[in-house]
C-alpha atoms as a PDB file:
ATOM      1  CA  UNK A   1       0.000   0.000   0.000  1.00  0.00           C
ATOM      2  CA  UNK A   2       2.939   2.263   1.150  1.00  0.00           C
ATOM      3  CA  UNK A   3       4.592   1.842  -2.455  1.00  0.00           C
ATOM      4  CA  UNK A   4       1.367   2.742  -4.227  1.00  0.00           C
ATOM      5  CA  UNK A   5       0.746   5.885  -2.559  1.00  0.00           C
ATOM      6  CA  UNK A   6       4.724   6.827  -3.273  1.00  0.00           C
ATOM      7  CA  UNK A   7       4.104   5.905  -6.917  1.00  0.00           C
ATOM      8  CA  UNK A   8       1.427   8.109  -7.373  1.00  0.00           C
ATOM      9  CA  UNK A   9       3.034  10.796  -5.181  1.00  0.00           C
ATOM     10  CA  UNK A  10       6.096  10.353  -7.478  1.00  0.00           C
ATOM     11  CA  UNK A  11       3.449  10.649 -11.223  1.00  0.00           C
ATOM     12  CA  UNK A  12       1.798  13.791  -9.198  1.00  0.00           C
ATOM     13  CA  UNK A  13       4.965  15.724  -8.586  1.00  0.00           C
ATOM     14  CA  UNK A  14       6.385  15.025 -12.544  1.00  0.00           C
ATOM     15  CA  UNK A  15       2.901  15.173 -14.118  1.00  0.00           C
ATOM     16  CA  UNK A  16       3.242  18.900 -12.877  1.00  0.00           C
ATOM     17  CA  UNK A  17       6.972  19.436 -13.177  1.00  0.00           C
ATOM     18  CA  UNK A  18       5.524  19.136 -16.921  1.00  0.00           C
ATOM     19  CA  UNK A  19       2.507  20.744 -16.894  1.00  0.00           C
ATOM     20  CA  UNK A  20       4.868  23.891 -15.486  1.00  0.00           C
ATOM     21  CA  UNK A  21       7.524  23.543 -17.941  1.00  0.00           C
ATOM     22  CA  UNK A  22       4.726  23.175 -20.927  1.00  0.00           C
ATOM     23  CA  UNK A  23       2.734  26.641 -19.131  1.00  0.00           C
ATOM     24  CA  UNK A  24       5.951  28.107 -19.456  1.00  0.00           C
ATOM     25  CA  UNK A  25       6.756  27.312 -22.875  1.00  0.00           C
ATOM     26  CA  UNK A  26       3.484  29.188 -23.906  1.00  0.00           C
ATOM     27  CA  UNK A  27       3.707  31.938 -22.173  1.00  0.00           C
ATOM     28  CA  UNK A  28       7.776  32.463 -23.510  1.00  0.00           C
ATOM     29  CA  UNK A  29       6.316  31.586 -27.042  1.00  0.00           C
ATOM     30  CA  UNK A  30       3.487  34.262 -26.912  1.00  0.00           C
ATOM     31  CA  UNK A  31       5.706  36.487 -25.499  1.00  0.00           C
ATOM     32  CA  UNK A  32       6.783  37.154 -29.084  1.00  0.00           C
ATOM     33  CA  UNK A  33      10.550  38.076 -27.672  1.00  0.00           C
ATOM     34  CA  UNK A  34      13.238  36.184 -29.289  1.00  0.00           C
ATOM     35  CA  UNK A  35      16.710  35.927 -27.911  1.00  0.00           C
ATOM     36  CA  UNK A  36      19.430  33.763 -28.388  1.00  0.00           C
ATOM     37  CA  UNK A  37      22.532  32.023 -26.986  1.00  0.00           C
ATOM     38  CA  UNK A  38      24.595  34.579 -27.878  1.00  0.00           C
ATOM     39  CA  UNK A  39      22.320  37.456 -26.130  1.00  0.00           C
ATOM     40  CA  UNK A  40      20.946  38.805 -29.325  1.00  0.00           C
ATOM     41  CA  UNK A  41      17.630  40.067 -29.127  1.00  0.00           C
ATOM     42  CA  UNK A  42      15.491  40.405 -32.042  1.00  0.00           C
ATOM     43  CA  UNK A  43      12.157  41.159 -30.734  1.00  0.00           C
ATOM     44  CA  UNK A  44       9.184  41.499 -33.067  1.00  0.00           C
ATOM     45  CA  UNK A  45      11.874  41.134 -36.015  1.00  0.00           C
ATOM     46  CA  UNK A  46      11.257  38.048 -38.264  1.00  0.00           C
ATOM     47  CA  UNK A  47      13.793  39.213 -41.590  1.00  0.00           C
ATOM     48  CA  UNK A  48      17.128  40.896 -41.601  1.00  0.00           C
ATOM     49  CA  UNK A  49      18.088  42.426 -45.225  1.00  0.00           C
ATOM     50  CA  UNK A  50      21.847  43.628 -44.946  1.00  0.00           C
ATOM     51  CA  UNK A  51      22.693  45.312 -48.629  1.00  0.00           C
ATOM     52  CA  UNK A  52      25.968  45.772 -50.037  1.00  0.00           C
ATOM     53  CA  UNK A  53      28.422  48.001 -48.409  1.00  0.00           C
ATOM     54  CA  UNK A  54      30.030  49.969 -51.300  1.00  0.00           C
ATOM     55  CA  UNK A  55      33.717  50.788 -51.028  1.00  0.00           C
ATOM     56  CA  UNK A  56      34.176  54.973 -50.925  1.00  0.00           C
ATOM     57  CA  UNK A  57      37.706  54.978 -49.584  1.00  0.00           C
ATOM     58  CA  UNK A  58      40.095  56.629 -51.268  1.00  0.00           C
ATOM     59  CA  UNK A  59      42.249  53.591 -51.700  1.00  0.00           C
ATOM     60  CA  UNK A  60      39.703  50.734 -52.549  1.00  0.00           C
ATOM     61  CA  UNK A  61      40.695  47.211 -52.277  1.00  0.00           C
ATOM     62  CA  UNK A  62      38.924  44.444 -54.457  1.00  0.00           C
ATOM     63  CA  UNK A  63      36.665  42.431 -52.634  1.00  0.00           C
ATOM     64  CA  UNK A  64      36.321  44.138 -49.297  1.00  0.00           C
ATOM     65  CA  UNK A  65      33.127  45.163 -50.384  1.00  0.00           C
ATOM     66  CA  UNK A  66      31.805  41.396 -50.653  1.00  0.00           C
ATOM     67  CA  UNK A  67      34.165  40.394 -47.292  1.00  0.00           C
ATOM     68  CA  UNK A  68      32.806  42.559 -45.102  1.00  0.00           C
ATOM     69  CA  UNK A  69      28.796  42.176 -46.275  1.00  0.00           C
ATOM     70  CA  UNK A  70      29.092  38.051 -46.696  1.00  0.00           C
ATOM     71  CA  UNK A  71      30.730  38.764 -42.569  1.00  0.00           C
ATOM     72  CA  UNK A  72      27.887  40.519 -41.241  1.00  0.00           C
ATOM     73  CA  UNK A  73      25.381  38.221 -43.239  1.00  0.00           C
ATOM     74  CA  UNK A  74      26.717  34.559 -41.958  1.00  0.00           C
ATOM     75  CA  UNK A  75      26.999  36.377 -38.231  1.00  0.00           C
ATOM     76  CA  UNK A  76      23.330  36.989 -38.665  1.00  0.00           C
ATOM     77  CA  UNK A  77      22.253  33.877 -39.808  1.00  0.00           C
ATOM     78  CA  UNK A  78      24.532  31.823 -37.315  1.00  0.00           C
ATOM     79  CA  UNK A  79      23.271  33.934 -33.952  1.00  0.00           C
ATOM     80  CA  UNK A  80      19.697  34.923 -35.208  1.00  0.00           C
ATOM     81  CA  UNK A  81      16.945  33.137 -35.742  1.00  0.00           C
ATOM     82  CA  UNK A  82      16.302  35.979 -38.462  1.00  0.00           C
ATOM     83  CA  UNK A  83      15.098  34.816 -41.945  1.00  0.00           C
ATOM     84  CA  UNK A  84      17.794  36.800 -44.218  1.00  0.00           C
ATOM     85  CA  UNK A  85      16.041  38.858 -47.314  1.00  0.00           C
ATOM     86  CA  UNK A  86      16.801  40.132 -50.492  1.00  0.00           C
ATOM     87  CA  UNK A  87      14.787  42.914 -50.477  1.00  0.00           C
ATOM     88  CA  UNK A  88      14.121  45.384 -47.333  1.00  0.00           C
ATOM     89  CA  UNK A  89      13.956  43.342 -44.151  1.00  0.00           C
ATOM     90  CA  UNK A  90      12.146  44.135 -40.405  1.00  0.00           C
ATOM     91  CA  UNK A  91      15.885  44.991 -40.011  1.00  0.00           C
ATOM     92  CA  UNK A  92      18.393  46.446 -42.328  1.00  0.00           C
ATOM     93  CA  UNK A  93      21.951  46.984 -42.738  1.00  0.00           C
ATOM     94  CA  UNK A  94      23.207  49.400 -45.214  1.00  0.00           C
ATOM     95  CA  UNK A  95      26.474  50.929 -45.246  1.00  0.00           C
ATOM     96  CA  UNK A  96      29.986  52.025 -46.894  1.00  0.00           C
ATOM     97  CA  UNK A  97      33.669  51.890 -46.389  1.00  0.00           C
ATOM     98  CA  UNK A  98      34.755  54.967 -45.673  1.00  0.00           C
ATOM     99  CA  UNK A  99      38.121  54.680 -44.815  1.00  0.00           C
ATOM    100  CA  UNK A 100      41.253  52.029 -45.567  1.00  0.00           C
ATOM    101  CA  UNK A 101      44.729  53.030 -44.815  1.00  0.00           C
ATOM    102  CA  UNK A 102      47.714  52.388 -43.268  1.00  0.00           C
ATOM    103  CA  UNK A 103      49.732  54.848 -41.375  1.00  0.00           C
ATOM    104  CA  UNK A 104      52.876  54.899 -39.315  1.00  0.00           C
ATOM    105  CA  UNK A 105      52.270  54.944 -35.410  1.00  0.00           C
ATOM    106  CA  UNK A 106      56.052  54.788 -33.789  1.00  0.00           C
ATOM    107  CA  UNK A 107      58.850  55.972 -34.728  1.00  0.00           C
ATOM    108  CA  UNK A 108      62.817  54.411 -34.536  1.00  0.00           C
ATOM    109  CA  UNK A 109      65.750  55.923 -32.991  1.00  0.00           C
ATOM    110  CA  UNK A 110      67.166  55.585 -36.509  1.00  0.00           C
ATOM    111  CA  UNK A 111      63.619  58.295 -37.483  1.00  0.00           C
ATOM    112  CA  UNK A 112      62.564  55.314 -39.596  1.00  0.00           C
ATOM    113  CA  UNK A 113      58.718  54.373 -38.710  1.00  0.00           C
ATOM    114  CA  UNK A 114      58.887  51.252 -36.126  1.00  0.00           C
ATOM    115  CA  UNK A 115      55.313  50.584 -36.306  1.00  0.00           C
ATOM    116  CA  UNK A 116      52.303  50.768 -38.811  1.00  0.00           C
ATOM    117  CA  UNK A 117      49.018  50.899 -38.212  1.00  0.00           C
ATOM    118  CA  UNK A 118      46.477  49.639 -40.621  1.00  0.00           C
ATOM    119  CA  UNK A 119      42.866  50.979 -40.417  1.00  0.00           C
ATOM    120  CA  UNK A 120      39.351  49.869 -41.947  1.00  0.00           C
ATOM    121  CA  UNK A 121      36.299  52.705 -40.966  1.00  0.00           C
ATOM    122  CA  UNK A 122      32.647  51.771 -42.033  1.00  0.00           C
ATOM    123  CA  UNK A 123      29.694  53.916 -42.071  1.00  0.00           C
ATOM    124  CA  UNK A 124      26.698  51.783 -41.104  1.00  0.00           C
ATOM    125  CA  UNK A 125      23.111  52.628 -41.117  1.00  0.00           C
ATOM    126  CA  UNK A 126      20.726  50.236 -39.291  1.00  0.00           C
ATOM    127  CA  UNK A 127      16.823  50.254 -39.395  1.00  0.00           C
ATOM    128  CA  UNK A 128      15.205  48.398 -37.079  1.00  0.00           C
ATOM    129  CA  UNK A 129      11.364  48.120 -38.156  1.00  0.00           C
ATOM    130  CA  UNK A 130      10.027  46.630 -34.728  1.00  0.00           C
ATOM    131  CA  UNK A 131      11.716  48.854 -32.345  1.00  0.00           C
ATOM    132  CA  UNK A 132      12.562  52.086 -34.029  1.00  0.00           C
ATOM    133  CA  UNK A 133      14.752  53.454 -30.972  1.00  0.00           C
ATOM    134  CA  UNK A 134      16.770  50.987 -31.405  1.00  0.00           C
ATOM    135  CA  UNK A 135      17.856  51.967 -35.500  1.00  0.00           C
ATOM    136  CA  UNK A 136      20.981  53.955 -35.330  1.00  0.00           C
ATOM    137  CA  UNK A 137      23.699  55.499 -37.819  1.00  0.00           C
ATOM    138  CA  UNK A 138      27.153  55.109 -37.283  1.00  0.00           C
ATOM    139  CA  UNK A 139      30.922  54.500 -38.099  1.00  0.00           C
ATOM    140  CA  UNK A 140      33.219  51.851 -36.570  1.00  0.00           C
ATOM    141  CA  UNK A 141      36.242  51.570 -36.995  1.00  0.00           C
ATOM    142  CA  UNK A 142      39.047  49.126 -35.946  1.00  0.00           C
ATOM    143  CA  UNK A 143      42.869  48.600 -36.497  1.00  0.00           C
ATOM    144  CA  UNK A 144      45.707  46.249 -36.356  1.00  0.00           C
ATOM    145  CA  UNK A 145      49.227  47.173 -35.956  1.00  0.00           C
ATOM    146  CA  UNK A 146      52.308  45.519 -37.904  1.00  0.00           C
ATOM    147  CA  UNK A 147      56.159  45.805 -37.688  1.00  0.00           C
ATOM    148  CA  UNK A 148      56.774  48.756 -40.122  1.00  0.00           C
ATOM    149  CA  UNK A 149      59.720  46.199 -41.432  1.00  0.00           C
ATOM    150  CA  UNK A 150      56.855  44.108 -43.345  1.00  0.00           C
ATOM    151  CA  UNK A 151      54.831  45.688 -46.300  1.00  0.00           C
ATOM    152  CA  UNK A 152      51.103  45.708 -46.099  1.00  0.00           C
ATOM    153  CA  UNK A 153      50.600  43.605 -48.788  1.00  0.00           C
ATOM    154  CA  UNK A 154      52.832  40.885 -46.891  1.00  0.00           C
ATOM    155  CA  UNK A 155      50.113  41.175 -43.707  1.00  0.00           C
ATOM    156  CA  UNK A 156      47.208  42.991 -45.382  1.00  0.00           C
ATOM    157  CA  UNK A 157      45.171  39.513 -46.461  1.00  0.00           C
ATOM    158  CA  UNK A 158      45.614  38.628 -42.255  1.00  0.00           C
ATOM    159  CA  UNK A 159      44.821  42.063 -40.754  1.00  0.00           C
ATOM    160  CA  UNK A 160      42.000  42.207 -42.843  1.00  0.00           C
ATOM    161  CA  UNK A 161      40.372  39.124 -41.529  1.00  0.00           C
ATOM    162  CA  UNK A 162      40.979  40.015 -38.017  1.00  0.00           C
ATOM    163  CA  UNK A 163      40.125  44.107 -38.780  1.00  0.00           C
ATOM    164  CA  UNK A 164      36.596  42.504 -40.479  1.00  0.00           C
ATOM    165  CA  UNK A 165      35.632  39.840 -37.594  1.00  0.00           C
ATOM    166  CA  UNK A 166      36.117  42.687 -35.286  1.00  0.00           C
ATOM    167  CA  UNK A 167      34.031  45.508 -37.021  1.00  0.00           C
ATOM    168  CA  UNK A 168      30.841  43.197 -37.714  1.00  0.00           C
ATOM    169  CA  UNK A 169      31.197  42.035 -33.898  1.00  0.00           C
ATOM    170  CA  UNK A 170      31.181  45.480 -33.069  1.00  0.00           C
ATOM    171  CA  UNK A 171      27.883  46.032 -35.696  1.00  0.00           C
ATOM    172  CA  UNK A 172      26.004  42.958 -34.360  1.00  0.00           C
ATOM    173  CA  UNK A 173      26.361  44.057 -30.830  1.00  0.00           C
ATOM    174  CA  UNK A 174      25.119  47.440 -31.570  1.00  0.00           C
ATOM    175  CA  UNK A 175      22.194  46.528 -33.713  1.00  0.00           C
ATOM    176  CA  UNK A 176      20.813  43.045 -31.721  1.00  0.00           C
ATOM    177  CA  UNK A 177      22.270  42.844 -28.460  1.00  0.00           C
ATOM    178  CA  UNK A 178      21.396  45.818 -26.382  1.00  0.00           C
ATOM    179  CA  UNK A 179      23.392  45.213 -23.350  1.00  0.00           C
END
C-alpha cells in the first residue's frame, strides 16, 4: 500500500513538473521576444536584409566590399533566428567603407617608422522596423598594428580578416544585443 501511494506521489509531482515547464513554454512563445545564446535580441523582427556596403575609400581594395557584407550576413544567420532577405527586411543593414589606410604609429631611434598601423572605418546605417529606438547610424572603426619592417601587402590579407571579424562584432552588438 505504502509503495502505491509513493508511486502516485512520485506521477503527481512530474505530471506537474511538466505541466509547469509546458505553461511556461506558452507563455515564452506568446511572449513574441526572441533571444538567443549569444544574447541577441530580435524582438518582433522576423527578416534581416543587410545590402551591399560599397567601397568609398580613397584607396579601394577588391573584394572588401563582398568580405565585409558576406561577414555581417553569416553572423546573422549563425546567432539569429532571423530569416535573411533580399529585399528590405524588419531589419536592415546598409552601409559604406569609408576609410582604408595604413599609417605609421612609432617611430625608430634611426627616425625610420617602427610601427604601422592599418585601419578599416565603415559607415553603417541600421533600421530596425520593430523597435525604431533601437535603429541607429554610425561608423566603426578598428585597427591592427604591424612591424613597419613588413609591407602591407605581406600582412594585409591577415589584418584584414581580423580588422573585419572585429568591425561586424562590433555592428552585431550594436544593432541586436542591447546590453
Amino acid at each position: 500500500m505504502e509503495l502505491k501511494c509513493r508511486t502516485r506521489s512520485i506521477f503527481r509531482t512530474k505530471t506537474l513538473a511538466l505541466a509547469a515547464m509546458a505553461a511556461m513554454m506558452i507563455v515564452l512563445h506568446s511572449c513574441k521576444i526572441s533571444y538567443s545564446f549569444t544574447g541577441a535580441s530580435t524582438d518582433g523582427l522576423r527578416t534581416v536584409s543587410i545590402q551591399t556596403f560599397q567601397n568609398r575609400a580613397s584607396l579601394v581594395q577588391p573584394g572588401l566590399s563582398r568580405t565585409l557584407t558576406d561577414a555581417l550576413i553569416d553572423k546573422c544567420k549563425a546567432q539569429t533566428n532571423l530569416s535573411t532577405v533580399t529585399g528590405l527586411g524588419d531589419a536592415n543593414f546598409e552601409g559604406e567603407i569609408t576609410d582604408y589606410n595604413t599609417r605609421p604609429l612609432t617611430v625608430g631611434a634611426d627616425a625610420q617608422a617602427a610601427t604601422n598601423r592599418f585601419t578599416i572605418t565603415i559607415k553603417v546605417k541600421f533600421t530596425n522596423s520593430a523597435k525604431p529606438d533601437n535603429s541607429f547610424e554610425q561608423s566603426f572603426s578598428r585597427y591592427e598594428d604591424y612591424p613597419a619592417s613588413r609591407e602591407l601587402s605581406q600582412v594585409e590579407a591577415e589584418l584584414t580578416d581580423k580588422i573585419v571579424e572585429l568591425l561586424v562584432e562590433d555592428i552585431f552588438n550594436k544593432a541586436f544585443v542591447n546590453w
